[in-house]
N, C-alpha and C. Protein backbone atom coordinates (compact mmCIF):
# COMPACT_ATOMS: atom_id res chain seq x y z
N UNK A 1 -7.20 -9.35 -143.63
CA UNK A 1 -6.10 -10.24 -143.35
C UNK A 1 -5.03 -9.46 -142.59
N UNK A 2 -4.30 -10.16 -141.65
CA UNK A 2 -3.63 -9.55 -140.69
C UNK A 2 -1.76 -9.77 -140.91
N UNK A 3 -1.50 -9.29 -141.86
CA UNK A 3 -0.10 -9.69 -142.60
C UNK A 3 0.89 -9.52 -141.34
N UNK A 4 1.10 -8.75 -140.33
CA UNK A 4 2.04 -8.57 -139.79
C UNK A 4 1.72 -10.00 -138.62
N UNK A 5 0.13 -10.23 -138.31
CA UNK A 5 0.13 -11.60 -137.52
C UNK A 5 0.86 -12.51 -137.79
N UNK A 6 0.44 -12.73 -139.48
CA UNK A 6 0.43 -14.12 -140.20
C UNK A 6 2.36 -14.02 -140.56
N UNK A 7 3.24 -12.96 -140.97
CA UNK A 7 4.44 -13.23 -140.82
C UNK A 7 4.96 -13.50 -139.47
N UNK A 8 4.30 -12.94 -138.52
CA UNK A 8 4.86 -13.56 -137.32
C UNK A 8 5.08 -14.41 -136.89
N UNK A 9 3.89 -15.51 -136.81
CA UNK A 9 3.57 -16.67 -136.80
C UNK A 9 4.15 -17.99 -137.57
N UNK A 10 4.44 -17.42 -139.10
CA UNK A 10 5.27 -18.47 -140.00
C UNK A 10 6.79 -17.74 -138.99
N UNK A 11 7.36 -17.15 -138.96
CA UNK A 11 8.76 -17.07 -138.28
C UNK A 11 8.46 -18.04 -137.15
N UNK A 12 7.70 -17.58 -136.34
CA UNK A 12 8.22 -18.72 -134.94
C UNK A 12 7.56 -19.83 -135.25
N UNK A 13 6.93 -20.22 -136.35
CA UNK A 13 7.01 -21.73 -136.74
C UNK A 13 7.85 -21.68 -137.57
N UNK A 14 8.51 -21.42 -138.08
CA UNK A 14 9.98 -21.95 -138.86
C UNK A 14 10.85 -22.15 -137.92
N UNK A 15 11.12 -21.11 -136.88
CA UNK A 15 12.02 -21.17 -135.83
C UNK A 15 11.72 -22.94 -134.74
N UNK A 16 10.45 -22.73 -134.43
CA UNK A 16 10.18 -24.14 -134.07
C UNK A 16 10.59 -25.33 -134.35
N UNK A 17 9.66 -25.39 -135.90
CA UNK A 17 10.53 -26.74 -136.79
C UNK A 17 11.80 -26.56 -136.51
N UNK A 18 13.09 -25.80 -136.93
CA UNK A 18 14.44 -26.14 -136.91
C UNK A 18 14.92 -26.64 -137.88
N UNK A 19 15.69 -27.96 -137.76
CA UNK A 19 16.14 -28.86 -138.66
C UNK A 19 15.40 -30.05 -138.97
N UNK A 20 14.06 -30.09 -137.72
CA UNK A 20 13.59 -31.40 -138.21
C UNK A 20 12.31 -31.59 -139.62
N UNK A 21 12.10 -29.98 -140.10
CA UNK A 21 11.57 -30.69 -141.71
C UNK A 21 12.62 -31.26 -142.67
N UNK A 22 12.04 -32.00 -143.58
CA UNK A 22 12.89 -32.25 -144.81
C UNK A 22 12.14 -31.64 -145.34
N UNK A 23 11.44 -30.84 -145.76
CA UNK A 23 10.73 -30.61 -146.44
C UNK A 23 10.38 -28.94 -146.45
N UNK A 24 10.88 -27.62 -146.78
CA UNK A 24 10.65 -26.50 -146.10
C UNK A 24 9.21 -26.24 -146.51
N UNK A 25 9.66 -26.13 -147.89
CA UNK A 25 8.42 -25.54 -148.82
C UNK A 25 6.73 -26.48 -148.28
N UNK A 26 6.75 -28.04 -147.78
CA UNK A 26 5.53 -28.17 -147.36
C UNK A 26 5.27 -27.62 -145.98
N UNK A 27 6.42 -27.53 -145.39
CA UNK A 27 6.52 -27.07 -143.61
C UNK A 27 5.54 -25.69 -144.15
N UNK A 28 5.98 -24.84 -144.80
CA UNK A 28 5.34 -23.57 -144.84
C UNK A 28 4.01 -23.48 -145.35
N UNK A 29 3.63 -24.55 -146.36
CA UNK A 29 2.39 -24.72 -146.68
C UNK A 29 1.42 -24.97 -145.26
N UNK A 30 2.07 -26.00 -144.82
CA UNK A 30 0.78 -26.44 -143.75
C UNK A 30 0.71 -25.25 -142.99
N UNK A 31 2.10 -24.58 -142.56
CA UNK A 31 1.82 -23.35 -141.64
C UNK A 31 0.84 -22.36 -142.14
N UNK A 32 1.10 -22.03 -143.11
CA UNK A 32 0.24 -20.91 -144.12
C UNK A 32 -1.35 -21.53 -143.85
N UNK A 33 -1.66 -22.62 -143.96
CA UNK A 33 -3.34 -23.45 -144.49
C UNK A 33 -3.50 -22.88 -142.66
N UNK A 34 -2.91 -23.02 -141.59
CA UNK A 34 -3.93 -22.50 -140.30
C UNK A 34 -4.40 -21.66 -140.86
N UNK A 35 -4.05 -20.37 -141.05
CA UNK A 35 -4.41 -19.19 -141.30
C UNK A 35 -5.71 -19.23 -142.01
N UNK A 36 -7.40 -19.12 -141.72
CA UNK A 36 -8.31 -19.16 -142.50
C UNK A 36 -8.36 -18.03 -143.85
N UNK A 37 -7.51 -16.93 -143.61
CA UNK A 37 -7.80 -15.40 -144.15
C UNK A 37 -6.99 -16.02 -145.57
N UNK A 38 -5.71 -16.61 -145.46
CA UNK A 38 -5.02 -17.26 -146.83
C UNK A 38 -5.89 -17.93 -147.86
N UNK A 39 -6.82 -18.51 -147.10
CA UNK A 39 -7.62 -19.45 -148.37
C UNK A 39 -6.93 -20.58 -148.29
N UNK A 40 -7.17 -21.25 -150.12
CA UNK A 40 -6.81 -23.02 -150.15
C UNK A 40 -5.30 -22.26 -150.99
N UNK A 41 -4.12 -23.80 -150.99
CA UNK A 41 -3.59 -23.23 -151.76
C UNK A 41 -3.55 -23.55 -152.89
N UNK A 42 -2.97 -22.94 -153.94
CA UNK A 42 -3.09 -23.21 -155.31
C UNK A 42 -1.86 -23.34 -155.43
N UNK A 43 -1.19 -23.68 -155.61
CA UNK A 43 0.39 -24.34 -156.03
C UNK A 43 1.56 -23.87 -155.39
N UNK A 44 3.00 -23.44 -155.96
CA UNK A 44 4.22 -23.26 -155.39
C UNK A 44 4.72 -23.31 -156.61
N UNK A 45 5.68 -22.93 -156.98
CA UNK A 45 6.50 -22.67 -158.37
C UNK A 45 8.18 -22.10 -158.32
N UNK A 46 8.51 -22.80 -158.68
CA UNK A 46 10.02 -22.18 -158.26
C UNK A 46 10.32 -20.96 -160.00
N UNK A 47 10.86 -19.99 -158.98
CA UNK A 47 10.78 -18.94 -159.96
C UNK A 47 12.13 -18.21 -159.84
N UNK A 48 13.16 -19.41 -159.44
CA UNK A 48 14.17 -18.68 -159.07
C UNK A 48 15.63 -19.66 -159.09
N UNK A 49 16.78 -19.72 -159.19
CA UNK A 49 17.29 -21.19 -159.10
C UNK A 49 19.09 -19.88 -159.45
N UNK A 50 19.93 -20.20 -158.35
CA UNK A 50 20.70 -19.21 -158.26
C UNK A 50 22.12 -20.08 -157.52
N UNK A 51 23.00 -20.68 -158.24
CA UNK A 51 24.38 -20.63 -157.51
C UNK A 51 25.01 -19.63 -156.38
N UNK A 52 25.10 -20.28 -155.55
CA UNK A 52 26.00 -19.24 -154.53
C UNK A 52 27.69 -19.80 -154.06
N UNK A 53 27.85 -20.63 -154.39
CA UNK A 53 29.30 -21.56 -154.54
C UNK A 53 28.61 -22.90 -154.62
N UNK A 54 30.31 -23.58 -154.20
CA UNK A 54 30.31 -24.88 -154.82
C UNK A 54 29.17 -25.83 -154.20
N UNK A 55 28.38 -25.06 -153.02
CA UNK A 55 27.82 -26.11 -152.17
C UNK A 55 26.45 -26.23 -151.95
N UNK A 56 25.94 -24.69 -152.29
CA UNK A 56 24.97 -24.53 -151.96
C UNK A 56 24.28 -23.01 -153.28
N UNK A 57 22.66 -23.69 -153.15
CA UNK A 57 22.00 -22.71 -154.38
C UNK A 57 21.13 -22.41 -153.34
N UNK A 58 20.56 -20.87 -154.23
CA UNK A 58 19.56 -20.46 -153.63
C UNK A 58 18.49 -20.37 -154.55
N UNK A 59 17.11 -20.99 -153.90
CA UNK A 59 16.23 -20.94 -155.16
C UNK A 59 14.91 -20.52 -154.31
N UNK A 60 14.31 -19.83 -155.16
CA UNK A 60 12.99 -19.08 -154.67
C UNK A 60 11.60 -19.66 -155.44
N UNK A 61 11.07 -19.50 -154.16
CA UNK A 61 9.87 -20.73 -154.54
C UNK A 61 8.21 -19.05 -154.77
N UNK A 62 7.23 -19.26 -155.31
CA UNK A 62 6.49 -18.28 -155.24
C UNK A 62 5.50 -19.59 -154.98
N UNK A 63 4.69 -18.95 -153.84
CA UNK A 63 3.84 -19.87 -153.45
C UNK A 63 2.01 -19.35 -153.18
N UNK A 64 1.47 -19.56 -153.77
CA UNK A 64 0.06 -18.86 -154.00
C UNK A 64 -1.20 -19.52 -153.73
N UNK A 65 -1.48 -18.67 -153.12
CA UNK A 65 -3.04 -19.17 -152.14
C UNK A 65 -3.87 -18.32 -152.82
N UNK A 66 -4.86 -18.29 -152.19
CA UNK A 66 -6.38 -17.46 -152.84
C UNK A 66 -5.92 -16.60 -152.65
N UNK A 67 -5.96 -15.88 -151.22
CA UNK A 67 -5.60 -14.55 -150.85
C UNK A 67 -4.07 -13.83 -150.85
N UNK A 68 -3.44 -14.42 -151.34
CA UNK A 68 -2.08 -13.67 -150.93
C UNK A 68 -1.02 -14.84 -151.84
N UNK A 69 -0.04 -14.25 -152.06
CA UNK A 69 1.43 -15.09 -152.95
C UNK A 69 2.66 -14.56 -151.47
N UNK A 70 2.98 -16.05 -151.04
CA UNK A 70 4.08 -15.71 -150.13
C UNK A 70 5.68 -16.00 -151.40
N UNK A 71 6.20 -15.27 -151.27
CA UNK A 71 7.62 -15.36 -151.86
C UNK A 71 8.56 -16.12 -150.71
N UNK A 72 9.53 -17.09 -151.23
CA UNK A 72 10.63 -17.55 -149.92
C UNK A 72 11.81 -17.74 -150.89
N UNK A 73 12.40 -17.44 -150.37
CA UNK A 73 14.03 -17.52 -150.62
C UNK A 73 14.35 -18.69 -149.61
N UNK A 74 15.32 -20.02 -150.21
CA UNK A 74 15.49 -20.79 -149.71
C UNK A 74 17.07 -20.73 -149.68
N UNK A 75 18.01 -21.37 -149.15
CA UNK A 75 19.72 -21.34 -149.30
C UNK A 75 18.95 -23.26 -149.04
N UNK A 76 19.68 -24.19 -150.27
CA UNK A 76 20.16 -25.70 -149.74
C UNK A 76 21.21 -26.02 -150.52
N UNK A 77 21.92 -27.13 -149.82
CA UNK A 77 22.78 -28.01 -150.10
C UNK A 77 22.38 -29.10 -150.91
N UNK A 78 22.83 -28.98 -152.16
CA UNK A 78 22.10 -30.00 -153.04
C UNK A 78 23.08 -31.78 -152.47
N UNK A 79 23.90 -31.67 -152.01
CA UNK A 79 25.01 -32.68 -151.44
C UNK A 79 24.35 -33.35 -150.06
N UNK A 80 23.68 -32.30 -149.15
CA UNK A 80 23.38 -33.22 -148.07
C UNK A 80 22.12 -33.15 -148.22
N UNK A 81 21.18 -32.44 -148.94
CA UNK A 81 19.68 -31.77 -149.04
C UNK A 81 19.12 -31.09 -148.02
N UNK A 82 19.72 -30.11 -147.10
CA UNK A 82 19.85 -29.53 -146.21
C UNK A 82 18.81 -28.27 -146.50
N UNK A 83 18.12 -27.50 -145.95
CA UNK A 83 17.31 -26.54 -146.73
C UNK A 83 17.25 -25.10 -145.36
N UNK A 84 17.42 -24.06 -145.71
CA UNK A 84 17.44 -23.24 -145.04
C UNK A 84 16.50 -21.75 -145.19
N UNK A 85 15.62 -21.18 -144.67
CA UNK A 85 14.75 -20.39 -144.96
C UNK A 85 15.70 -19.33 -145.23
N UNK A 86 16.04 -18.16 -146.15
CA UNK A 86 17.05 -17.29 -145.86
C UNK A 86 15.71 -16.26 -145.20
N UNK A 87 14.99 -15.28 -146.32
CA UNK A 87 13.80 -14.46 -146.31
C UNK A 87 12.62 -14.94 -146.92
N UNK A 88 11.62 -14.14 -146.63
CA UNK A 88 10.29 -14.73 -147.25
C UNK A 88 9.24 -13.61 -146.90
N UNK A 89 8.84 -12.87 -148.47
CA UNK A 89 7.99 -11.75 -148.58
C UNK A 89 6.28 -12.44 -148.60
N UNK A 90 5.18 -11.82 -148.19
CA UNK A 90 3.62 -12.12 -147.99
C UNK A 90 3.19 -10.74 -148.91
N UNK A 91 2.37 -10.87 -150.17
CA UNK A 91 2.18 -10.39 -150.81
C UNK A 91 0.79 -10.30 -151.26
């Protein structure tokens, strides 16, 4: 498996999408499923759930395929449901 490909690739498809997912955590799934070397996935789990002020939390999702657990750190606005990738480790 080619980790430095496969982070490349989820960046300039995150960068792509933009603002138009609602949805980050499936945006990254489908991106992740091209990849044949990942496998199927097996779930997503939030393992993380973190105030950062009045507006916005940051919560970290662990997301696990056959081959590999991608970690993402998300920043959203629980007020507008706004969702923002901050980082995201391939493990």
């Amino acid at each position: 498996m080619n980790i430095r490909q496969i982070k490349l690739a989820l960046t300039v498809g995150l960068i792509n999408a933009g603002q138009n997912s609602s949805n980050v955590v499936s945006g990254i799934r489908d991106l992740m499923l091209s990849f044949k070397e990942v496998g199927a996935f097996l779930g997503a789990q939030l393992t993380g759930n973190m105030p950062l002020n009045e507006d916005h939390v940051k919560e970290t999702y662990a997301m696990q395929f056959e081959n590999c657990v991608l970690d993402v750190d998300l920043v959203r606005n629980p007020q507008t449901s706004n969702q923002f990738v901050q980082q995201f480790r391939l493990h």
